[in-house]
PDB file of N, CA and C in Angstrom:
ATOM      1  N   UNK A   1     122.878 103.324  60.337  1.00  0.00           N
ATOM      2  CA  UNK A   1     121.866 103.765  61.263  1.00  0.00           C
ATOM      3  C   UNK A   1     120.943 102.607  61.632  1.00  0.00           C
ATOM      4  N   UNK A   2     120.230 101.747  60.619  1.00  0.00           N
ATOM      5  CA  UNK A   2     119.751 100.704  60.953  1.00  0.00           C
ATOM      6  C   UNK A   2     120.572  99.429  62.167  1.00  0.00           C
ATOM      7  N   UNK A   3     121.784  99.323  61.541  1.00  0.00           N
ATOM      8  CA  UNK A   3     122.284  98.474  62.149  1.00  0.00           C
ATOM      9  C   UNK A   3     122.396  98.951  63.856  1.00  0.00           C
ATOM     10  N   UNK A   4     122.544 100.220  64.412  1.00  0.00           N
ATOM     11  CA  UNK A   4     122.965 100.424  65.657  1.00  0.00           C
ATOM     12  C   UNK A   4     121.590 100.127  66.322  1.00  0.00           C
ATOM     13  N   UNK A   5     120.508 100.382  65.591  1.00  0.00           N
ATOM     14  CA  UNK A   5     118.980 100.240  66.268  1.00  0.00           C
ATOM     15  C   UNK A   5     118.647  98.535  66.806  1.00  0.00           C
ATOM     16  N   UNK A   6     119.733  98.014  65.660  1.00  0.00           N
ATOM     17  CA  UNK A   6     119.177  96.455  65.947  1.00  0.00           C
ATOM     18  C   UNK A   6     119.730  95.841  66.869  1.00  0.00           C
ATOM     19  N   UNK A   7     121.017  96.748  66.940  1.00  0.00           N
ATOM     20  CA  UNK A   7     122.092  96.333  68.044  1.00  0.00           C
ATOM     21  C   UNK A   7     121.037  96.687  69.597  1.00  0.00           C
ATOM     22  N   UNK A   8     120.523  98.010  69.642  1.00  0.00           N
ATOM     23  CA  UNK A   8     120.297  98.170  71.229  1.00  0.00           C
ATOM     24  C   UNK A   8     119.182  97.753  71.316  1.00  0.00           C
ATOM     25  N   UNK A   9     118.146  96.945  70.481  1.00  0.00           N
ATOM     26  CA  UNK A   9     116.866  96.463  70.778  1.00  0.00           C
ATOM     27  C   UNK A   9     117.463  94.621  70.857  1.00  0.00           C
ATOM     28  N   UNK A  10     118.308  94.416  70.308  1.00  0.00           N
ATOM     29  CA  UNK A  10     119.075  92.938  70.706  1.00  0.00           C
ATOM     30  C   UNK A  10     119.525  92.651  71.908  1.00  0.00           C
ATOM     31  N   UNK A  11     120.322  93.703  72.598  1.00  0.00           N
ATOM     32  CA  UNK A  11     120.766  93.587  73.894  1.00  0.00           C
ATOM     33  C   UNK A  11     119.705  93.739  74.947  1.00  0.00           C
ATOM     34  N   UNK A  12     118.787  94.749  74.820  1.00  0.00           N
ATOM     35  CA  UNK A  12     117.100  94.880  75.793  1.00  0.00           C
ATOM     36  C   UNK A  12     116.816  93.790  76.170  1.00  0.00           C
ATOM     37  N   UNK A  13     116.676  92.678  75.244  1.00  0.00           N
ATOM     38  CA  UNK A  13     115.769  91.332  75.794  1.00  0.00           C
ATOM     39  C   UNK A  13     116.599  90.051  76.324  1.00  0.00           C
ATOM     40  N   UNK A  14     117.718  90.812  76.718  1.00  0.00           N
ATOM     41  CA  UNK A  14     118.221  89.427  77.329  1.00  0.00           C
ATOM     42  C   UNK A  14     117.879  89.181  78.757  1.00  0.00           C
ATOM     43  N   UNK A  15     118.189  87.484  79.019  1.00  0.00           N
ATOM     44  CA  UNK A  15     117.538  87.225  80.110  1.00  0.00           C
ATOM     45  C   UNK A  15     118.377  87.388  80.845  1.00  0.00           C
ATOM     46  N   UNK A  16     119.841  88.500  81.557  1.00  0.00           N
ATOM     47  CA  UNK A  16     120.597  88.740  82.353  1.00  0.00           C
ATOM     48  C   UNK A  16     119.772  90.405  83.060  1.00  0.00           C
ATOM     49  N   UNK A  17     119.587  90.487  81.790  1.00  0.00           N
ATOM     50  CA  UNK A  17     118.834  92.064  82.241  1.00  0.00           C
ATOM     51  C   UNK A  17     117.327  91.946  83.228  1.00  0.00           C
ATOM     52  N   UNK A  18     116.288  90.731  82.415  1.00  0.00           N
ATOM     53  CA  UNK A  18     115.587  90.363  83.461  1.00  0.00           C
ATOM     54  C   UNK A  18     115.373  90.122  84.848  1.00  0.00           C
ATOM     55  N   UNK A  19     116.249  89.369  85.022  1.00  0.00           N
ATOM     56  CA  UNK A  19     117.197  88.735  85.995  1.00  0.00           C
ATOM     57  C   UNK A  19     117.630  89.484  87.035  1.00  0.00           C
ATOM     58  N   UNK A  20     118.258  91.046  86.372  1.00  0.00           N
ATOM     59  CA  UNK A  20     118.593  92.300  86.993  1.00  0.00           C
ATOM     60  C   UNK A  20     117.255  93.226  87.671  1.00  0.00           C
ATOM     61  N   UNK A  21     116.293  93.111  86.708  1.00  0.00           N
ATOM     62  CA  UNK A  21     115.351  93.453  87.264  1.00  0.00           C
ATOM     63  C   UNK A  21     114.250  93.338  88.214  1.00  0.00           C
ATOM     64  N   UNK A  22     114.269  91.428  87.831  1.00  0.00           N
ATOM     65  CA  UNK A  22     113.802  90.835  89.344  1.00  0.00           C
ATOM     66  C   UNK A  22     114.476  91.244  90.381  1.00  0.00           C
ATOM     67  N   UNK A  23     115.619  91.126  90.654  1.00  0.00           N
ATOM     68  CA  UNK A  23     116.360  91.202  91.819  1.00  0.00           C
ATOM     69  C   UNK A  23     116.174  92.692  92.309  1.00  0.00           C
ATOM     70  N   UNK A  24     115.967  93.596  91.819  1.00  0.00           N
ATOM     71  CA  UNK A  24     116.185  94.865  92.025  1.00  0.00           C
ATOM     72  C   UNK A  24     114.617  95.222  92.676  1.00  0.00           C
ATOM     73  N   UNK A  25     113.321  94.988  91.707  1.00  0.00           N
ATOM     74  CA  UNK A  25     112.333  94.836  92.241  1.00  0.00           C
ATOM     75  C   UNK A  25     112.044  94.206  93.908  1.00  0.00           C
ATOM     76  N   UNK A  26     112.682  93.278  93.592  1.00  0.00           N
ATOM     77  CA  UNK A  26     112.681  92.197  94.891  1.00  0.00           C
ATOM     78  C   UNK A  26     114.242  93.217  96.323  1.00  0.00           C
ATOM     79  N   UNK A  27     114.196  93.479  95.746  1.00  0.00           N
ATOM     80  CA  UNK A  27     115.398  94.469  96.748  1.00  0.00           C
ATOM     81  C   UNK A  27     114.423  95.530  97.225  1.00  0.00           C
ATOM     82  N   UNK A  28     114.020  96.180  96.538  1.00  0.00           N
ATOM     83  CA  UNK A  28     112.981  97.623  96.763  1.00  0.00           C
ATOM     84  C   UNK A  28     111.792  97.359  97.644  1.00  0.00           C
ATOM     85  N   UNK A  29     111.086  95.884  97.599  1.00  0.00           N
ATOM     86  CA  UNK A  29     110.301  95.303  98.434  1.00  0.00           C
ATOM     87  C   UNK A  29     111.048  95.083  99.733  1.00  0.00           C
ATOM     88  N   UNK A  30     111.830  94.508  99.958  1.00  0.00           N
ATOM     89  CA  UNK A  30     112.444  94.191 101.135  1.00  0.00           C
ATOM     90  C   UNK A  30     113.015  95.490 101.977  1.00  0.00           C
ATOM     91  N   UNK A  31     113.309  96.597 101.095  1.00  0.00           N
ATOM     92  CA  UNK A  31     113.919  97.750 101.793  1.00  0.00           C
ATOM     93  C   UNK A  31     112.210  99.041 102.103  1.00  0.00           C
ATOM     94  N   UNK A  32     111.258  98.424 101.567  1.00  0.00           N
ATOM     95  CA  UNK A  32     109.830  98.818 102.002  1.00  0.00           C
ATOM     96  C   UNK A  32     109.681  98.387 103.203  1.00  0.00           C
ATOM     97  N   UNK A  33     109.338  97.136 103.223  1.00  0.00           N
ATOM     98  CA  UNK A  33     109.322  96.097 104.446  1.00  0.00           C
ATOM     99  C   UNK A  33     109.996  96.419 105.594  1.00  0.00           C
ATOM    100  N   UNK A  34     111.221  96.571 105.648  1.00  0.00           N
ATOM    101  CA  UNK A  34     111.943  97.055 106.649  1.00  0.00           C
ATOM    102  C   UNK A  34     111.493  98.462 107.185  1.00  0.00           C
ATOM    103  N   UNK A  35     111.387  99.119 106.171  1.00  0.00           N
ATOM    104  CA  UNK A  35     111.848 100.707 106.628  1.00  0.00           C
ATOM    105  C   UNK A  35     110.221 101.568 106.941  1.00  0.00           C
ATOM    106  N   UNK A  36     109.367 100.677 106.208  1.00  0.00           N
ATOM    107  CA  UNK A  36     107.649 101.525 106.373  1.00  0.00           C
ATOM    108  C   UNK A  36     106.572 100.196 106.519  1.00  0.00           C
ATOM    109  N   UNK A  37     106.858  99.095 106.801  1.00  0.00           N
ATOM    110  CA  UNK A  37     105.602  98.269 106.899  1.00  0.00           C
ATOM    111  C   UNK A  37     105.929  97.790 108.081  1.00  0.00           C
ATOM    112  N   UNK A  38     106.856  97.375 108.315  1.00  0.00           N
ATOM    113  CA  UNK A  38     107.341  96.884 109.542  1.00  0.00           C
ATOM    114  C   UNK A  38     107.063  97.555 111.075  1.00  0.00           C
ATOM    115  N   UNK A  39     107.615  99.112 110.877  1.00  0.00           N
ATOM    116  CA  UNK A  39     107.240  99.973 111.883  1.00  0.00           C
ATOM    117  C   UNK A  39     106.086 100.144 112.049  1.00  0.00           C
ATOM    118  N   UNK A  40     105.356 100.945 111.029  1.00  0.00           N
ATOM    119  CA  UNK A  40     103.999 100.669 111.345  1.00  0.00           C
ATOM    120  C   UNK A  40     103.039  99.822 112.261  1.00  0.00           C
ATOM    121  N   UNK A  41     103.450  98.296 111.171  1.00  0.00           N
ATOM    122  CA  UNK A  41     102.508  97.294 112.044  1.00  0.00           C
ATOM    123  C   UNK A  41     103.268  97.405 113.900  1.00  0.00           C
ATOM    124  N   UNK A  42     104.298  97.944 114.300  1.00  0.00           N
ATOM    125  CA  UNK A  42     105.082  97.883 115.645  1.00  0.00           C
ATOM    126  C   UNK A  42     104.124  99.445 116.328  1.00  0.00           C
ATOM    127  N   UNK A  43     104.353  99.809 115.315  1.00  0.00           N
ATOM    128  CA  UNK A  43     103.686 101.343 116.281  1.00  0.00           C
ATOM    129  C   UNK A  43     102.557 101.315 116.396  1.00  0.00           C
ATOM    130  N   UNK A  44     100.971 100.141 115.431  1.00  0.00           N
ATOM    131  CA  UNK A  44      99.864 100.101 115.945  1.00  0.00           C
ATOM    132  C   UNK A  44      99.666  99.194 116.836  1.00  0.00           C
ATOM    133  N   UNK A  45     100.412  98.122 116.788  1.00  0.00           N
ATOM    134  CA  UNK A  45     100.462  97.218 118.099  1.00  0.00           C
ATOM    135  C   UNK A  45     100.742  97.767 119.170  1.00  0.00           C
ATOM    136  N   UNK A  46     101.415  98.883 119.010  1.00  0.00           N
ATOM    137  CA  UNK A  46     101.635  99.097 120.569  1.00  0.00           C
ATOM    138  C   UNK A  46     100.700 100.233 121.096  1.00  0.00           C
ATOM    139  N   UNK A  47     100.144 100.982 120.060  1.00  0.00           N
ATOM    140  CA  UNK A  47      99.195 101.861 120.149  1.00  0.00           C
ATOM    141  C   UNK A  47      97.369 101.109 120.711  1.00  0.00           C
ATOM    142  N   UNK A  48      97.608  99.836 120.229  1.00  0.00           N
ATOM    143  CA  UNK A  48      96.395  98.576 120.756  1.00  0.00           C
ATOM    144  C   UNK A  48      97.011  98.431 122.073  1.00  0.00           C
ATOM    145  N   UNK A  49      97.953  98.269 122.139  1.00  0.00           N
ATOM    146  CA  UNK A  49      98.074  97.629 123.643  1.00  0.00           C
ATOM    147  C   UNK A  49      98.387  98.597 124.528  1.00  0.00           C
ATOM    148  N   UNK A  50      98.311 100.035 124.259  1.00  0.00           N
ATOM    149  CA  UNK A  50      97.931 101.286 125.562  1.00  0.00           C
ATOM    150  C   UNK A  50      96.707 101.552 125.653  1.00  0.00           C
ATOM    151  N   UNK A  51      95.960 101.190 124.320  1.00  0.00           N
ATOM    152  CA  UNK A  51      94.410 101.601 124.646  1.00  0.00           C
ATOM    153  C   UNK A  51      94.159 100.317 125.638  1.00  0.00           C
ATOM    154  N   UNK A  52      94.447  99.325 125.759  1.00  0.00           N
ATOM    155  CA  UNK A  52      93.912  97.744 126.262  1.00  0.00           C
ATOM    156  C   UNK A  52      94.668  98.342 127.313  1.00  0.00           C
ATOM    157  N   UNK A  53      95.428  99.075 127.719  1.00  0.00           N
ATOM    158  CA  UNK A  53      95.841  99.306 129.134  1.00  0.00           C
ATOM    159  C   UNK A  53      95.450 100.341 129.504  1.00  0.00           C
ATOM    160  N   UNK A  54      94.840 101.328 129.557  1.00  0.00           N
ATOM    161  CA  UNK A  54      94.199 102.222 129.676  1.00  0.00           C
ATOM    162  C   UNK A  54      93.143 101.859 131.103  1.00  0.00           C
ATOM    163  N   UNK A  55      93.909 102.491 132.169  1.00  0.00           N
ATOM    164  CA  UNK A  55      93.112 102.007 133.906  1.00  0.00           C
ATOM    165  C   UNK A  55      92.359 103.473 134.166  1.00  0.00           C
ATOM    166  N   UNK A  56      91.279 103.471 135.522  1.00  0.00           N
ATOM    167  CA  UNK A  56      90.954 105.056 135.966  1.00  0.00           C
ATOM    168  C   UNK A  56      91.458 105.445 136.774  1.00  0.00           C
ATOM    169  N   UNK A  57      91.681 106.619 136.880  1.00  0.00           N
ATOM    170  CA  UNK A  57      92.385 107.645 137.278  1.00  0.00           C
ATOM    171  C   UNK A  57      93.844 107.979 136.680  1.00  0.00           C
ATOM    172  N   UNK A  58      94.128 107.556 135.245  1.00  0.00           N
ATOM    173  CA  UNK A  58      95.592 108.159 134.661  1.00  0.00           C
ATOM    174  C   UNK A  58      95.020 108.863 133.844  1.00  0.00           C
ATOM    175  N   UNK A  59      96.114 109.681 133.812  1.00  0.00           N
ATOM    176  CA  UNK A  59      96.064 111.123 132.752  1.00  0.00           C
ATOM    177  C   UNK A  59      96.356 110.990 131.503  1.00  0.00           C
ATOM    178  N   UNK A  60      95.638 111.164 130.612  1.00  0.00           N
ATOM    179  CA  UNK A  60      95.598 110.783 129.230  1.00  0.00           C
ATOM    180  C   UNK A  60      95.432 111.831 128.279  1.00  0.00           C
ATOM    181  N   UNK A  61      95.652 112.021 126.538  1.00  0.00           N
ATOM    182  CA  UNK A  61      95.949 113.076 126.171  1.00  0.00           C
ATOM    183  C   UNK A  61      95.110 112.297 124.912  1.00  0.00           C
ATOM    184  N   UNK A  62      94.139 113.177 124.248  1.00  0.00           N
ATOM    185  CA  UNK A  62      92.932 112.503 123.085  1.00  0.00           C
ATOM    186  C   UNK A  62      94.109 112.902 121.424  1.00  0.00           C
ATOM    187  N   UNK A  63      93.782 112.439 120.630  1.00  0.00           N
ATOM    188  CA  UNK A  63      94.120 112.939 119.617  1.00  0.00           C
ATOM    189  C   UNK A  63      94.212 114.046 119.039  1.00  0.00           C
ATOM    190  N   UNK A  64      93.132 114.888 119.736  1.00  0.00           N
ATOM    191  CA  UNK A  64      92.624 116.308 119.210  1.00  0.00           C
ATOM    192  C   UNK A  64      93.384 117.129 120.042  1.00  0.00           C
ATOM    193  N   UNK A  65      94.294 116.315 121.335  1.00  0.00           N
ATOM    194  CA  UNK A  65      95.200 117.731 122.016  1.00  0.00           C
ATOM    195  C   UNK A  65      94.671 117.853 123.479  1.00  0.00           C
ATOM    196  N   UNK A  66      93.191 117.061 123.665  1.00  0.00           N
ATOM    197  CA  UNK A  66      92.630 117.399 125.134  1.00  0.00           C
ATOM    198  C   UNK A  66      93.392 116.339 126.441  1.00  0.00           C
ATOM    199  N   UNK A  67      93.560 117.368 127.342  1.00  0.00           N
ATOM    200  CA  UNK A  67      93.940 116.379 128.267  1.00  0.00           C
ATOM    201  C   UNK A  67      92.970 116.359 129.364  1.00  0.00           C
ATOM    202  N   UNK A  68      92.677 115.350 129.563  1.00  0.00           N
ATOM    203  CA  UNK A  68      91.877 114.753 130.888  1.00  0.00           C
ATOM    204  C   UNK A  68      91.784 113.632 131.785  1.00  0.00           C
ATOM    205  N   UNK A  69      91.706 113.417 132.820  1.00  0.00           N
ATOM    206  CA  UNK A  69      91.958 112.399 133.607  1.00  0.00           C
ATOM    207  C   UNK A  69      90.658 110.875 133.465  1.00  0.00           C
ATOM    208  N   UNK A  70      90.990 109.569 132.946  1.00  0.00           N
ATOM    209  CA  UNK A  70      90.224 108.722 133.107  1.00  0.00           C
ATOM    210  C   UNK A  70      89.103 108.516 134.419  1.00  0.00           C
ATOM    211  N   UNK A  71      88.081 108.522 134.081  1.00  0.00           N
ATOM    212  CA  UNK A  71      87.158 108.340 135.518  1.00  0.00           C
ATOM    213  C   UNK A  71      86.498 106.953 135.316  1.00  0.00           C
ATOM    214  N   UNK A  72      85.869 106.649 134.246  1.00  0.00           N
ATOM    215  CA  UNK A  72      84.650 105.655 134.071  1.00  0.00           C
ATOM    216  C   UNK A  72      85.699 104.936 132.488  1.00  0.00           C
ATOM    217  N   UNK A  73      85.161 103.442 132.853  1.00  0.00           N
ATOM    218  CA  UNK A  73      85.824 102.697 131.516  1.00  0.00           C
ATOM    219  C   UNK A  73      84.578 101.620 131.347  1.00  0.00           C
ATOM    220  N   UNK A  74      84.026 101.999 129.831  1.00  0.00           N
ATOM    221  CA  UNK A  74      83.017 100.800 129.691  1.00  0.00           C
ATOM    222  C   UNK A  74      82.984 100.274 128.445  1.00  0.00           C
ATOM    223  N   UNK A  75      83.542  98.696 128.201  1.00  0.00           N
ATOM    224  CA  UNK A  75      83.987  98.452 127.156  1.00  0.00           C
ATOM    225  C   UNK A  75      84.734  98.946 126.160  1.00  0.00           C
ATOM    226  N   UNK A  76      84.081  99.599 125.200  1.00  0.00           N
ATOM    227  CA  UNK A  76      84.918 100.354 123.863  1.00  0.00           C
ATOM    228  C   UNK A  76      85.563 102.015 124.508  1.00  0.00           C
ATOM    229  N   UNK A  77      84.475 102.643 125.447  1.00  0.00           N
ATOM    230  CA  UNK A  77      84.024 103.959 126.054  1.00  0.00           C
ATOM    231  C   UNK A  77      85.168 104.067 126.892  1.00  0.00           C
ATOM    232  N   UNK A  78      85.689 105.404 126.814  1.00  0.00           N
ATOM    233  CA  UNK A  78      86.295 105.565 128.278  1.00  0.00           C
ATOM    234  C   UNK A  78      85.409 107.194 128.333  1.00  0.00           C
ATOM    235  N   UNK A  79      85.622 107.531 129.319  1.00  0.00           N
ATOM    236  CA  UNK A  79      84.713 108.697 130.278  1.00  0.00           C
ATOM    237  C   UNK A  79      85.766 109.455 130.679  1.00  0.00           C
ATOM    238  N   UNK A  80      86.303 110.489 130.176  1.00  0.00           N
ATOM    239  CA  UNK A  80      87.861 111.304 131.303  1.00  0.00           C
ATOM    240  C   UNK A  80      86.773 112.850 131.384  1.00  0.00           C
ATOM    241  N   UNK A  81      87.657 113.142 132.370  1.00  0.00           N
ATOM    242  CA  UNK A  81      87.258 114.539 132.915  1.00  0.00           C
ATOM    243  C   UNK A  81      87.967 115.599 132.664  1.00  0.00           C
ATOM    244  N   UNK A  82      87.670 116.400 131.983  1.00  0.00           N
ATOM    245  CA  UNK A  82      88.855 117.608 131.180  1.00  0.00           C
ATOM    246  C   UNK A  82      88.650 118.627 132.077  1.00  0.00           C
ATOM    247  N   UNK A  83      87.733 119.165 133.192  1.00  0.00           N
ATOM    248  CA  UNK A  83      87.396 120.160 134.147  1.00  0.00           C
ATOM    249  C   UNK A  83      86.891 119.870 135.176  1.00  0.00           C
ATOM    250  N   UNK A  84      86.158 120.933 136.168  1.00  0.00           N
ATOM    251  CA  UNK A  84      85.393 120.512 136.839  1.00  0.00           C
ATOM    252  C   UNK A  84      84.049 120.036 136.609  1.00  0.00           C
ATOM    253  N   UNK A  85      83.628 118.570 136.447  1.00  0.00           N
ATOM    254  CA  UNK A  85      82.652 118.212 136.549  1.00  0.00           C
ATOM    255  C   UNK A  85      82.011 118.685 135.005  1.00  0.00           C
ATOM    256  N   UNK A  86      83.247 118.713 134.346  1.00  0.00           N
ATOM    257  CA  UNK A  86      82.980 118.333 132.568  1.00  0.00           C
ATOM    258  C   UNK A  86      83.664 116.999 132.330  1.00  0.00           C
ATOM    259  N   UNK A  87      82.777 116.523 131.709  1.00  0.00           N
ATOM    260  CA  UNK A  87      82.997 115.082 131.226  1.00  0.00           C
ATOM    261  C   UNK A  87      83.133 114.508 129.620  1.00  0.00           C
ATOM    262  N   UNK A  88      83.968 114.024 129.110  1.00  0.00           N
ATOM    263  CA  UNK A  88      84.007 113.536 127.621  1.00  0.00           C
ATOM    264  C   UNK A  88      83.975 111.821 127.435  1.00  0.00           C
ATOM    265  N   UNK A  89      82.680 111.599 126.485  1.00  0.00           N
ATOM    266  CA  UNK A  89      83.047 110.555 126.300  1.00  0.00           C
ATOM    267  C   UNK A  89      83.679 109.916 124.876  1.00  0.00           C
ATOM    268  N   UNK A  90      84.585 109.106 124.921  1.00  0.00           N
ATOM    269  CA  UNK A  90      85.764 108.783 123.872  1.00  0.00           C
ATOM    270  C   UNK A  90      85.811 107.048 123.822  1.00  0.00           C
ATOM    271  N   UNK A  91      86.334 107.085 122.898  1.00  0.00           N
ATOM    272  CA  UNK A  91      86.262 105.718 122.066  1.00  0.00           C
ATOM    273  C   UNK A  91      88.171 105.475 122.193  1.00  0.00           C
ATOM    274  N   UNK A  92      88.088 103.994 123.145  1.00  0.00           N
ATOM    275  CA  UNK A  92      89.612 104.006 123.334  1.00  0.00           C
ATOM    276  C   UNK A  92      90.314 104.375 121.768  1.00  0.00           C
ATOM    277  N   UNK A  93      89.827 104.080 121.046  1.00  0.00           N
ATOM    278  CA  UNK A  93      91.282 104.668 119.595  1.00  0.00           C
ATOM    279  C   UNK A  93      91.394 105.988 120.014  1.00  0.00           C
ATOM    280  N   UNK A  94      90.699 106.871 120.730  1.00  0.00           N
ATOM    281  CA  UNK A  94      90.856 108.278 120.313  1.00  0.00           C
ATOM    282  C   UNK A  94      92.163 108.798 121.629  1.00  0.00           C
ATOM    283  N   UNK A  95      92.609 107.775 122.195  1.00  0.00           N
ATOM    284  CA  UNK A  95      93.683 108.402 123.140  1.00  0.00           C
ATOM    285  C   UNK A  95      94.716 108.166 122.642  1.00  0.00           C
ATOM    286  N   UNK A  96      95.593 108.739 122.477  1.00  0.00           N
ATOM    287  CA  UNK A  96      97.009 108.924 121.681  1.00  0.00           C
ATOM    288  C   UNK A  96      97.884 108.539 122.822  1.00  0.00           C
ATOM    289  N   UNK A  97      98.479 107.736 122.279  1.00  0.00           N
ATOM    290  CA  UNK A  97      99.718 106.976 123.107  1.00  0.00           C
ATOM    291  C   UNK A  97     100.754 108.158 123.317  1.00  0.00           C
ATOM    292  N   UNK A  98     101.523 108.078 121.964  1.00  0.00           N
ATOM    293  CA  UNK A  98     102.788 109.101 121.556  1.00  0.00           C
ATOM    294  C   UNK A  98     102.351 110.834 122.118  1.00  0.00           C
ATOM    295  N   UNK A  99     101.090 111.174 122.612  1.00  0.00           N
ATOM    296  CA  UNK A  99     100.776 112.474 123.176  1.00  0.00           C
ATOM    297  C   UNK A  99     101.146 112.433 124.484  1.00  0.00           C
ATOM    298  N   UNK A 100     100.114 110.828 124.712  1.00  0.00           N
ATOM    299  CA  UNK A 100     100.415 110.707 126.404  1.00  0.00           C
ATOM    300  C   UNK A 100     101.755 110.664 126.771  1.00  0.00           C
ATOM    301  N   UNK A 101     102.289 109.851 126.374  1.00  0.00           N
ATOM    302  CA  UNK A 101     103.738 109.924 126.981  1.00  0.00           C
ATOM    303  C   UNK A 101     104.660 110.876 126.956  1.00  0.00           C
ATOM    304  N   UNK A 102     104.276 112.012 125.826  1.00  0.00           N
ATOM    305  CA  UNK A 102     105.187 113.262 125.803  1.00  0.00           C
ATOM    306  C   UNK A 102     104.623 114.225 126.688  1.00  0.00           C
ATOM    307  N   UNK A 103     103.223 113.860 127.433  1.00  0.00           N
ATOM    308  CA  UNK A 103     102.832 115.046 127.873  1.00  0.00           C
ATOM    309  C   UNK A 103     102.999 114.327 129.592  1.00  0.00           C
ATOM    310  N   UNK A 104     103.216 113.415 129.979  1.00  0.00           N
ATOM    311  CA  UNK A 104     102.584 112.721 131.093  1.00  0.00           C
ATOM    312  C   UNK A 104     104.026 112.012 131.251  1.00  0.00           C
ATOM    313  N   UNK A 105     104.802 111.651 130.387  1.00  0.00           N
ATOM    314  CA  UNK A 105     106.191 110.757 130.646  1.00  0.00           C
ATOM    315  C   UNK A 105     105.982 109.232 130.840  1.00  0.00           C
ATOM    316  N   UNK A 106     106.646 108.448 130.788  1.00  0.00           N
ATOM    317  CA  UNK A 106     106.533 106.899 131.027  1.00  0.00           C
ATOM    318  C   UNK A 106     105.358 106.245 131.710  1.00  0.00           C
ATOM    319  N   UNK A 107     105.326 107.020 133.170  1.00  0.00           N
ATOM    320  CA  UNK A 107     103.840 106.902 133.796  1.00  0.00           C
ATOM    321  C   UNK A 107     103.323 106.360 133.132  1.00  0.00           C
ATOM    322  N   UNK A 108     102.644 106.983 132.183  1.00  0.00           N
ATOM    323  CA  UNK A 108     100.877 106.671 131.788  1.00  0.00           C
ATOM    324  C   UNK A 108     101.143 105.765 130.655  1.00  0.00           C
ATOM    325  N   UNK A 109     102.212 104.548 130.658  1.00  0.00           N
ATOM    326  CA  UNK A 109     102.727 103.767 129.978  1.00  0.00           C
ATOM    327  C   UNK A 109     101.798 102.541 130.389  1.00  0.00           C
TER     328      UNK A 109
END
């Protein structure tokens, strides 16, 4: 009984198994990278560069679901009109790219 214990705590520390484990670690990073860091940083870049395109008079869709047409753009602010002569003011992050385009199509690209 002793002897089999010494056997599988002898084989644990070799440096092939290490070795195995770097690589495997280092595999699991790279298949992160690809599959959830990568997209991300692609889907907020492009989510920056519809707010930075964001002109008046296109139809735009807020995060919360509202749709209203751009009227007034001032710096950070955009101004859209959800009715008659109701007005919201919004902070370009708050217009959803992936809404607009499902609700509005390429257009408002």
């Amino acid at each position: 009984m002793n002897g089999s214990i010494l056997l599988l705590t002898s084989s644990a520390g070799s440096s092939g198994d290490q070795t195995m484990i770097l690589i495997l670690w280092g595999l699991i990073f790279v298949v992160a990278y690809f599959f959830l860091i990568r997209p991300q940083a692609k889907k907020a870049r492009d989510q920056r560069s519809f707010s930075d395109a964001i002109e008046k008079g296109k139809q735009v869709v807020t995060t919360g679901g509202i749709h209203g047409k751009v009227t007034k753009i001032e710096d950070n602010v955009v101004t859209i009109l959800v009715d008659t002569k109701t007005y919201l003011k919004l902070e370009r992050g708050a217009i959803s790219m992936e809404m607009t385009k499902a609700a509005y199509g390429e257009e408002a690209k």
